[in-house]
C-alpha atoms as a PDB file:
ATOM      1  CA  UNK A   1      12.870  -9.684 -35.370  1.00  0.00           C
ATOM      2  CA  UNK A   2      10.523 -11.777 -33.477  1.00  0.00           C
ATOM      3  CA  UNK A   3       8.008  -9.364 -33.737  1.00  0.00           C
ATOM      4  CA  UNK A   4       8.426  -8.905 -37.599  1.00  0.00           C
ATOM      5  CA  UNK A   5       8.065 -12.465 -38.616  1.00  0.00           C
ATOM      6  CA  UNK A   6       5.003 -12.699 -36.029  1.00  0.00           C
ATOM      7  CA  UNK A   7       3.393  -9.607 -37.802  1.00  0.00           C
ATOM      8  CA  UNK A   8       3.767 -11.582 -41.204  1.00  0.00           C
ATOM      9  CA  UNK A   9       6.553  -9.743 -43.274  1.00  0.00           C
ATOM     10  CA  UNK A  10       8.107 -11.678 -45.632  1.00  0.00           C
ATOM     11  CA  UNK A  11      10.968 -12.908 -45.549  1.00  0.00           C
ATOM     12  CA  UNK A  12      14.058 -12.633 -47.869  1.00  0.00           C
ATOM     13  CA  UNK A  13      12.721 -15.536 -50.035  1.00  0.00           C
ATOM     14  CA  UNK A  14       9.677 -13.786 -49.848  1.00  0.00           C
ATOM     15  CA  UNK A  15       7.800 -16.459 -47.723  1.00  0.00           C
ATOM     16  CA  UNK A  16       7.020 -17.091 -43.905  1.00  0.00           C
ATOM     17  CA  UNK A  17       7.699 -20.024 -42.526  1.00  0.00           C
ATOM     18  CA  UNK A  18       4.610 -20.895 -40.732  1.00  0.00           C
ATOM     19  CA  UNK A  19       6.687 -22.826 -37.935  1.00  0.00           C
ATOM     20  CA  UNK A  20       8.447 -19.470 -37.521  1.00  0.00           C
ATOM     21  CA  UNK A  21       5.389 -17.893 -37.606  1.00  0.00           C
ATOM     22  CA  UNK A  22       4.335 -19.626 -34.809  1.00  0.00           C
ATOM     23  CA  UNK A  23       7.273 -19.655 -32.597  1.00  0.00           C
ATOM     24  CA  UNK A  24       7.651 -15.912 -32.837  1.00  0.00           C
ATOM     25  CA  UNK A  25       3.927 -15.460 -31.909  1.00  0.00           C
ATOM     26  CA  UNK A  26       4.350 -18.294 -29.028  1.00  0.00           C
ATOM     27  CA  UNK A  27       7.245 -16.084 -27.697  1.00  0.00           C
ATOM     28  CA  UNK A  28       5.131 -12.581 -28.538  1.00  0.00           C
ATOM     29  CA  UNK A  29       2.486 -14.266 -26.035  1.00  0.00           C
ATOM     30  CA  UNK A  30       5.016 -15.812 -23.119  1.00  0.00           C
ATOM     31  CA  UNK A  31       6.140 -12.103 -23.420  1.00  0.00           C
ATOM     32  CA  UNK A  32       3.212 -10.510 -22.628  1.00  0.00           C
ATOM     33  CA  UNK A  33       2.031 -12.766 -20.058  1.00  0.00           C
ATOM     34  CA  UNK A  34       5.722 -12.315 -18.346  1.00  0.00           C
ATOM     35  CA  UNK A  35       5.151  -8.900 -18.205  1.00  0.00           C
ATOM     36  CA  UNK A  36       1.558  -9.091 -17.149  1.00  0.00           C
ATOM     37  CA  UNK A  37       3.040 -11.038 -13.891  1.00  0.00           C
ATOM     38  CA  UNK A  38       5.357  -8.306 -13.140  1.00  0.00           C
ATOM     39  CA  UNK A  39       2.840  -5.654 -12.976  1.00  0.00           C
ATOM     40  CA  UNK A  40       0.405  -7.927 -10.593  1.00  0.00           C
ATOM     41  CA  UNK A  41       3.633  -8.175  -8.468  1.00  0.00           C
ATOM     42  CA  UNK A  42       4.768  -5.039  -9.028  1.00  0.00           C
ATOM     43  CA  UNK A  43       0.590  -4.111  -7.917  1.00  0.00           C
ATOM     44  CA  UNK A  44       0.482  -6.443  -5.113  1.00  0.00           C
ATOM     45  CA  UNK A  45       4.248  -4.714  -3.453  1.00  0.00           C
ATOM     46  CA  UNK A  46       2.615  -1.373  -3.852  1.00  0.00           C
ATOM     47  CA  UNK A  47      -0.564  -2.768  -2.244  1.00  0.00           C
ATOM     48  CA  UNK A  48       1.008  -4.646   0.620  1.00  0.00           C
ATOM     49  CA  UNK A  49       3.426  -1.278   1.046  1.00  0.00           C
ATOM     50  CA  UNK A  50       0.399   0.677   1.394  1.00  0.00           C
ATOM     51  CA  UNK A  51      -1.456  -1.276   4.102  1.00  0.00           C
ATOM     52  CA  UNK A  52       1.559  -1.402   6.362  1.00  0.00           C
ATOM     53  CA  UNK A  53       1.765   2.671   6.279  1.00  0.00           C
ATOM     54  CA  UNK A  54      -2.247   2.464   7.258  1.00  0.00           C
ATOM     55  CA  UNK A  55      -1.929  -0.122  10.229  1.00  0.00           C
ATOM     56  CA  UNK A  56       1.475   1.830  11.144  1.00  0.00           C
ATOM     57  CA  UNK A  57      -0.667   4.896  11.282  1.00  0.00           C
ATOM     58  CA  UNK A  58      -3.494   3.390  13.041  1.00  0.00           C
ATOM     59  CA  UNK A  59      -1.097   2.329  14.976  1.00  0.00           C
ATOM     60  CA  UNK A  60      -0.086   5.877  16.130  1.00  0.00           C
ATOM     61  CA  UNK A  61      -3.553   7.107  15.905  1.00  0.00           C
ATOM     62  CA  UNK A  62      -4.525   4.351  18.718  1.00  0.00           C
ATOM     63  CA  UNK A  63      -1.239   5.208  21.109  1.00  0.00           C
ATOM     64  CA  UNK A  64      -2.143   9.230  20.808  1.00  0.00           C
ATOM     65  CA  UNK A  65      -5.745   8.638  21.950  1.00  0.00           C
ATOM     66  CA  UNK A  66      -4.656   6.617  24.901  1.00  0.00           C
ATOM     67  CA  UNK A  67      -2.517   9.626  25.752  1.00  0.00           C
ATOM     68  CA  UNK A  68      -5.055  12.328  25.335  1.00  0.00           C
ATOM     69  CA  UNK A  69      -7.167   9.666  27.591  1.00  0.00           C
ATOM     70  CA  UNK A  70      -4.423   9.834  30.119  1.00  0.00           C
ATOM     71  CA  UNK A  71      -4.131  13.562  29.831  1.00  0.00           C
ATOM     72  CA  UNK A  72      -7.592  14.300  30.241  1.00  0.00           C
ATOM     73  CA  UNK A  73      -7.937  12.025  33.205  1.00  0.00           C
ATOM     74  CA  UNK A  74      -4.876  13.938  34.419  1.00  0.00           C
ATOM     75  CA  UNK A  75      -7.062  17.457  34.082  1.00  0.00           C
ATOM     76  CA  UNK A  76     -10.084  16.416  35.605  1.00  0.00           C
ATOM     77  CA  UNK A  77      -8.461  14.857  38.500  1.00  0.00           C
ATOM     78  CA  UNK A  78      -6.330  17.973  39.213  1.00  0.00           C
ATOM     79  CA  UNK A  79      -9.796  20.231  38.657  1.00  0.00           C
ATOM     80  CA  UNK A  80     -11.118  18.193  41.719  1.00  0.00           C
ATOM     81  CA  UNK A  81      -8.441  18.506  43.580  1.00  0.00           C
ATOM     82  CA  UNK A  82      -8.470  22.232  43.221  1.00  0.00           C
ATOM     83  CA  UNK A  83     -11.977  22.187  43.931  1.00  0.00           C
ATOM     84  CA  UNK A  84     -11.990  20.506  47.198  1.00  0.00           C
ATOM     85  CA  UNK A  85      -9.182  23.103  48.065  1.00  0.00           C
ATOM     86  CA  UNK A  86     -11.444  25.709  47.606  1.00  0.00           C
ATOM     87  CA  UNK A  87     -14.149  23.728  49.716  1.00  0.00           C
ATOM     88  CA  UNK A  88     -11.503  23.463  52.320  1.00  0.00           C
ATOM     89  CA  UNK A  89     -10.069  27.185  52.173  1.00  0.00           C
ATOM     90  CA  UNK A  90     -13.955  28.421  52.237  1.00  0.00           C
ATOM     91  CA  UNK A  91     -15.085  26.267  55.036  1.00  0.00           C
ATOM     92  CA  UNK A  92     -11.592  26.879  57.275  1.00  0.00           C
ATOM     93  CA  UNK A  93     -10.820  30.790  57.157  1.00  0.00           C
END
């Protein structure tokens, strides 16, 4: 209904009130600007959602590097070692 009288068809008496004119346009507008707020929230949810997956990622990204550090560290130290053993088994056979 709202949306008939604000489009201009006439009504039964084959007039339109101009204060219902109005009103229904008034309410066409609060309408759209209600639902134009709900898609900037529902935007902004989807945004914020999305930036906590990428720092939670990061995240991970940052804690398997400090591994692979550690496990590389790990390697080269044991190459030495082995290394030196050879040194040692050379030097005392």
């Amino acid at each position: 209904m709202v949306e008939a009288v604000a489009s201009g068809v006439m009504t039964r008496g084959g007039a339109v009130s101009v204060v219902q004119l109005g009103l229904a346009k008034a309410e066409l507008i609060r309408r759209d600007r209600e639902h134009t707020e709900e898609q900037e929230h529902t935007r902004r949810d989807s945004e914020s959602a999305l930036a906590n997956k990428q720092l939670s990622a990061a995240t991970d990204v940052a804690k398997a590097t400090t591994w692979a550090m550690w496990a590389a560290f790990a390697a080269a130290f044991g190459a030495i070692i082995q290394a030196l053993m050879a040194v040692v088994s050379y030097i005392f056979r």
